[in-house]
Protein backbone atom coordinates (compact mmCIF):
# COMPACT_ATOMS: atom_id res chain seq x y z
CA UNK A 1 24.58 9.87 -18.45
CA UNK A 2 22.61 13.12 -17.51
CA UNK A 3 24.60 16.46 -17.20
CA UNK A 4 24.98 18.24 -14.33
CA UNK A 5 21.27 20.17 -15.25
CA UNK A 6 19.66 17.73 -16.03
CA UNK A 7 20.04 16.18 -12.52
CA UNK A 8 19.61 19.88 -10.83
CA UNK A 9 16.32 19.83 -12.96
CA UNK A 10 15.52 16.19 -11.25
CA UNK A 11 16.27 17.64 -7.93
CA UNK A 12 14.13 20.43 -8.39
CA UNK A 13 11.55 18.05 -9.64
CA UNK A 14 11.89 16.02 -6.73
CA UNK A 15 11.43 18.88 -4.34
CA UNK A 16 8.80 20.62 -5.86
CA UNK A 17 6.65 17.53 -5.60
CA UNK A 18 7.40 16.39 -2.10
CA UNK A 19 6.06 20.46 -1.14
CA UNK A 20 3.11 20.02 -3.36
CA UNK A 21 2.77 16.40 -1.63
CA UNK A 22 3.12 18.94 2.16
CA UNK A 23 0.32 21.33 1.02
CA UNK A 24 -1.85 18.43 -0.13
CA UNK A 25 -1.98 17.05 3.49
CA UNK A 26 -2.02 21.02 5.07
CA UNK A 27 -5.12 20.90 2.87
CA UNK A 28 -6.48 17.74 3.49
CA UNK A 29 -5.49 17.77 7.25
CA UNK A 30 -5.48 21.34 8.69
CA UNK A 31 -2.15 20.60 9.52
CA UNK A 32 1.74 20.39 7.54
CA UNK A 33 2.75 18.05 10.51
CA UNK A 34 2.78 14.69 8.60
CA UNK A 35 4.42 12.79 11.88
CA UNK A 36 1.17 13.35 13.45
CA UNK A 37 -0.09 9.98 15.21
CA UNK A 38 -3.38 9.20 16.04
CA UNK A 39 -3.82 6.22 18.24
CA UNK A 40 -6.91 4.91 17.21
CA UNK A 41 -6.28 4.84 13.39
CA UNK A 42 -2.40 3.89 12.81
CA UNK A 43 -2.75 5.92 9.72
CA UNK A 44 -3.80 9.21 9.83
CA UNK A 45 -3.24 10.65 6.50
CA UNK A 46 -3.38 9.09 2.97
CA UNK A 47 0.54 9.44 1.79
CA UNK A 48 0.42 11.26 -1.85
CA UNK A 49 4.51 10.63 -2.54
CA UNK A 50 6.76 11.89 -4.73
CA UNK A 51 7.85 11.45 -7.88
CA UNK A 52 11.46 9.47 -8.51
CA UNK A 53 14.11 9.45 -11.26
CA UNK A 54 15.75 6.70 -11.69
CA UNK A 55 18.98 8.31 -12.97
CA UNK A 56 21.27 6.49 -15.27
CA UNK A 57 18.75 2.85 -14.69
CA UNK A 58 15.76 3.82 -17.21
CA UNK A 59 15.65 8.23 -17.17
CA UNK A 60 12.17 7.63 -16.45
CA UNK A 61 9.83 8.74 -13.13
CA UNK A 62 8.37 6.21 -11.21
CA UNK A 63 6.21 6.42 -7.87
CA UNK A 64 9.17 4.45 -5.63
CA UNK A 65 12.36 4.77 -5.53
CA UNK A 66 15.14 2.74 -7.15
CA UNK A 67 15.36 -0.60 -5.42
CA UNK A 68 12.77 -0.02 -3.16
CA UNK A 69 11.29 -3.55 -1.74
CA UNK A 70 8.05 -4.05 -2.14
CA UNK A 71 7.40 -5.33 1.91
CA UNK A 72 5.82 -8.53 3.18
CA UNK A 73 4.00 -7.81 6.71
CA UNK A 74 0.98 -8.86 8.51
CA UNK A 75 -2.38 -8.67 6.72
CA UNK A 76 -3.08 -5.34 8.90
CA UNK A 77 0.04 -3.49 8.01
CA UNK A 78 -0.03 -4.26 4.09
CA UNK A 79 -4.08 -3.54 4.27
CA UNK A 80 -3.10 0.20 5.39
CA UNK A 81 0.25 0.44 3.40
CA UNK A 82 -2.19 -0.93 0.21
CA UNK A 83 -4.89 2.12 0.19
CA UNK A 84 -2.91 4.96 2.46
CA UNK A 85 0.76 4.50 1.43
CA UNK A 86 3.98 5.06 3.94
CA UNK A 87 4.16 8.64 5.32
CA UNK A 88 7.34 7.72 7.00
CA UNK A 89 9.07 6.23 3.72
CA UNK A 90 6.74 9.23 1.08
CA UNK A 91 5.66 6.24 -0.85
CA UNK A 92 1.99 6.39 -2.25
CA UNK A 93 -0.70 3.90 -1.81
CA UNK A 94 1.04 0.73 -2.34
CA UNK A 95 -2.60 -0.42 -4.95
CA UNK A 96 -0.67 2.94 -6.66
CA UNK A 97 2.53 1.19 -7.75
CA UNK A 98 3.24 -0.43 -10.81
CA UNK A 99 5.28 -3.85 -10.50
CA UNK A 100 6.12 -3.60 -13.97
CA UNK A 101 7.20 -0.36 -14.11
CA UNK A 102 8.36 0.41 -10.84
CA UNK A 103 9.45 -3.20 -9.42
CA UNK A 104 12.79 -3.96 -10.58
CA UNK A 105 13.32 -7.56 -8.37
CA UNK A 106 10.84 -10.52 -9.04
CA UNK A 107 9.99 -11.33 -5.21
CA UNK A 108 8.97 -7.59 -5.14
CA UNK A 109 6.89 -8.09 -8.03
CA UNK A 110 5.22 -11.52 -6.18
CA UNK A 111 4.87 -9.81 -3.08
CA UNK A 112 3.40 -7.40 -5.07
CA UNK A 113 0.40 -9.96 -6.63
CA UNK A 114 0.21 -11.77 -3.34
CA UNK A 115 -1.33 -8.80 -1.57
CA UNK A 116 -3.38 -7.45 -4.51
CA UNK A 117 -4.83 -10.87 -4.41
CA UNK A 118 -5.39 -11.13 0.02
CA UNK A 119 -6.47 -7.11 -0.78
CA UNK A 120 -9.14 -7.89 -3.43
CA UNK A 121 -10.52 -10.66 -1.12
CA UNK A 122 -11.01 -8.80 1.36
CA UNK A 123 -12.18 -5.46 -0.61
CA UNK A 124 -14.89 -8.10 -2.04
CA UNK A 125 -15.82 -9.53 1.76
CA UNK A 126 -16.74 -5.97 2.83
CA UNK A 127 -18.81 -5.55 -0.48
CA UNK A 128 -20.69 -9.16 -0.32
CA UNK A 129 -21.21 -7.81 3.74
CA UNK A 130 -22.89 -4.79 2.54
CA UNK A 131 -20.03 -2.96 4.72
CA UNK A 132 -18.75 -0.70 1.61
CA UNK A 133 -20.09 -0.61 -2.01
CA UNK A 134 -16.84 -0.37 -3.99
CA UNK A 135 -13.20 -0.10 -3.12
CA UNK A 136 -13.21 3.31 -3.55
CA UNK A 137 -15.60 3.89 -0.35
CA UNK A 138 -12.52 2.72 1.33
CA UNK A 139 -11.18 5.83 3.54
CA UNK A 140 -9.30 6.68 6.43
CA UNK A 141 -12.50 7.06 8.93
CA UNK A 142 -13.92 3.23 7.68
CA UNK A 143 -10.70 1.62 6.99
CA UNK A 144 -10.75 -0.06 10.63
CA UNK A 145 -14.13 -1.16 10.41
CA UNK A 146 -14.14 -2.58 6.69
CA UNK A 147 -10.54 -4.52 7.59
CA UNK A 148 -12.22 -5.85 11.19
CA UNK A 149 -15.37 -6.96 9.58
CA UNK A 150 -13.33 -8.82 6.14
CA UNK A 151 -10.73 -10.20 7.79
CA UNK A 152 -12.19 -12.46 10.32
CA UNK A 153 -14.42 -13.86 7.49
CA UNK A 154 -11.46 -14.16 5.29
CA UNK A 155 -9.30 -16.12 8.02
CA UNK A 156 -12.77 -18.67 8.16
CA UNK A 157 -12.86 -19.01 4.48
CA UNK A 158 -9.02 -20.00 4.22
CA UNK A 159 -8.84 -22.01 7.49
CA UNK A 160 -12.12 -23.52 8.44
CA UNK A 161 -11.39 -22.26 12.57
CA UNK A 162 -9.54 -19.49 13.68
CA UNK A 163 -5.79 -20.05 13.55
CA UNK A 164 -3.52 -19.11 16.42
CA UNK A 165 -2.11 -15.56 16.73
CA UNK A 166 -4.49 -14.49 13.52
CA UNK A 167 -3.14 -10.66 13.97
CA UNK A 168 0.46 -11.80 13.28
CA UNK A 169 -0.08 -14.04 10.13
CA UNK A 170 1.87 -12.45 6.94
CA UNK A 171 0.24 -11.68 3.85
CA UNK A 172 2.58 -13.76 1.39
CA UNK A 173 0.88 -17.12 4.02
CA UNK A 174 -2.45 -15.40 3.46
CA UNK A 175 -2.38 -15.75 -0.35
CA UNK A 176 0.08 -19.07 -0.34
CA UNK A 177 -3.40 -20.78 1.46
CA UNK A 178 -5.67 -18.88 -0.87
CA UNK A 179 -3.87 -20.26 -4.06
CA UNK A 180 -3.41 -24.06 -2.61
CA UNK A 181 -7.61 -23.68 -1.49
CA UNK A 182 -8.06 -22.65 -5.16
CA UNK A 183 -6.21 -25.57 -6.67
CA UNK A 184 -7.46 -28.40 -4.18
CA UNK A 185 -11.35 -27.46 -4.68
């Protein structure tokens, strides 16, 4: 068990990284507002987290918190939550997390590989389309544009026609038809 210091030290921790996490965006954004919504971009600011101690489970930092669940949403949501993070939730860029180190249940850690895989796909769409060179060319002003022009092409590849309601299809059915396409060809 850690002593009453130690976990005033881990407080202290805590808050001097979410305020280092505040001046990042002031920096980056002109502004310490990090509710700020921009209707034409859903994200408007790349979420640089905190830091976490799991107290008492391993005494170790990790980039979540303890138990968080890693999420399973539509292709759109988990594409933003992948390379910006959750400003809401202070959680980094979701490609940031480790699922061995900071996924303690296995259907996080699935959920987890499911969208790295329906993320790579579509990271290597927007290459092959000449739209971005590398996944790193991946930012806040292209995001919309790289995700409009992959994910179309990725629907195509995975169902041969456009499937109904294509904006409200969940990642984990995204990669369950890319692994059963991979095995059947």
């Amino acid at each position: 068990m850690l002593s009453t210091r130690d976990e005033l030290i881990s407080q202290q921790l805590l808050t001097i990284t979410e305020q280092q996490s505040q001046l990042i965006h002031t920096i980056t954004n002109g502004s310490n507002n990090n509710n700020a919504t921009d209707t034409s971009n859903p994200q408007t600011a790349i979420c640089t987290g905190s830091l976490y101690y799991w107290t008492g489970i391993d005494d170790k930092m990790h980039t979540v918190p303890f138990n968080f669940k890693f999420p399973s949403y539509t292709c759109n949501t988990m594409w933003n939550l992948w390379f910006f993070g959750n400003l809401n939730e202070n959680i980094v860029p979701y490609k940031s997390i480790s699922p061995a180190h900071d996924l303690m249940k296995q259907q996080c850690k699935i959920n987890y590989c499911r969208t790295k895989t329906i993320m790579e796909c579509l990271v290597q769409l927007a290459i092959d389309g000449n739209i971005i060179e590398k996944q790193k060319d991946i930012t806040l002003t292209n995001s919309s544009s790289v995700y409009d022009f992959a994910y179309p092409q990725l629907l195509l590849s995975l169902y041969g026609s456009a499937p109904k309601r294509p904006a409200d299809i969940n990642i984990n059915t995204l990669a369950n038809r890319k692994y059963k396409n991979r095995t059947s060809t």
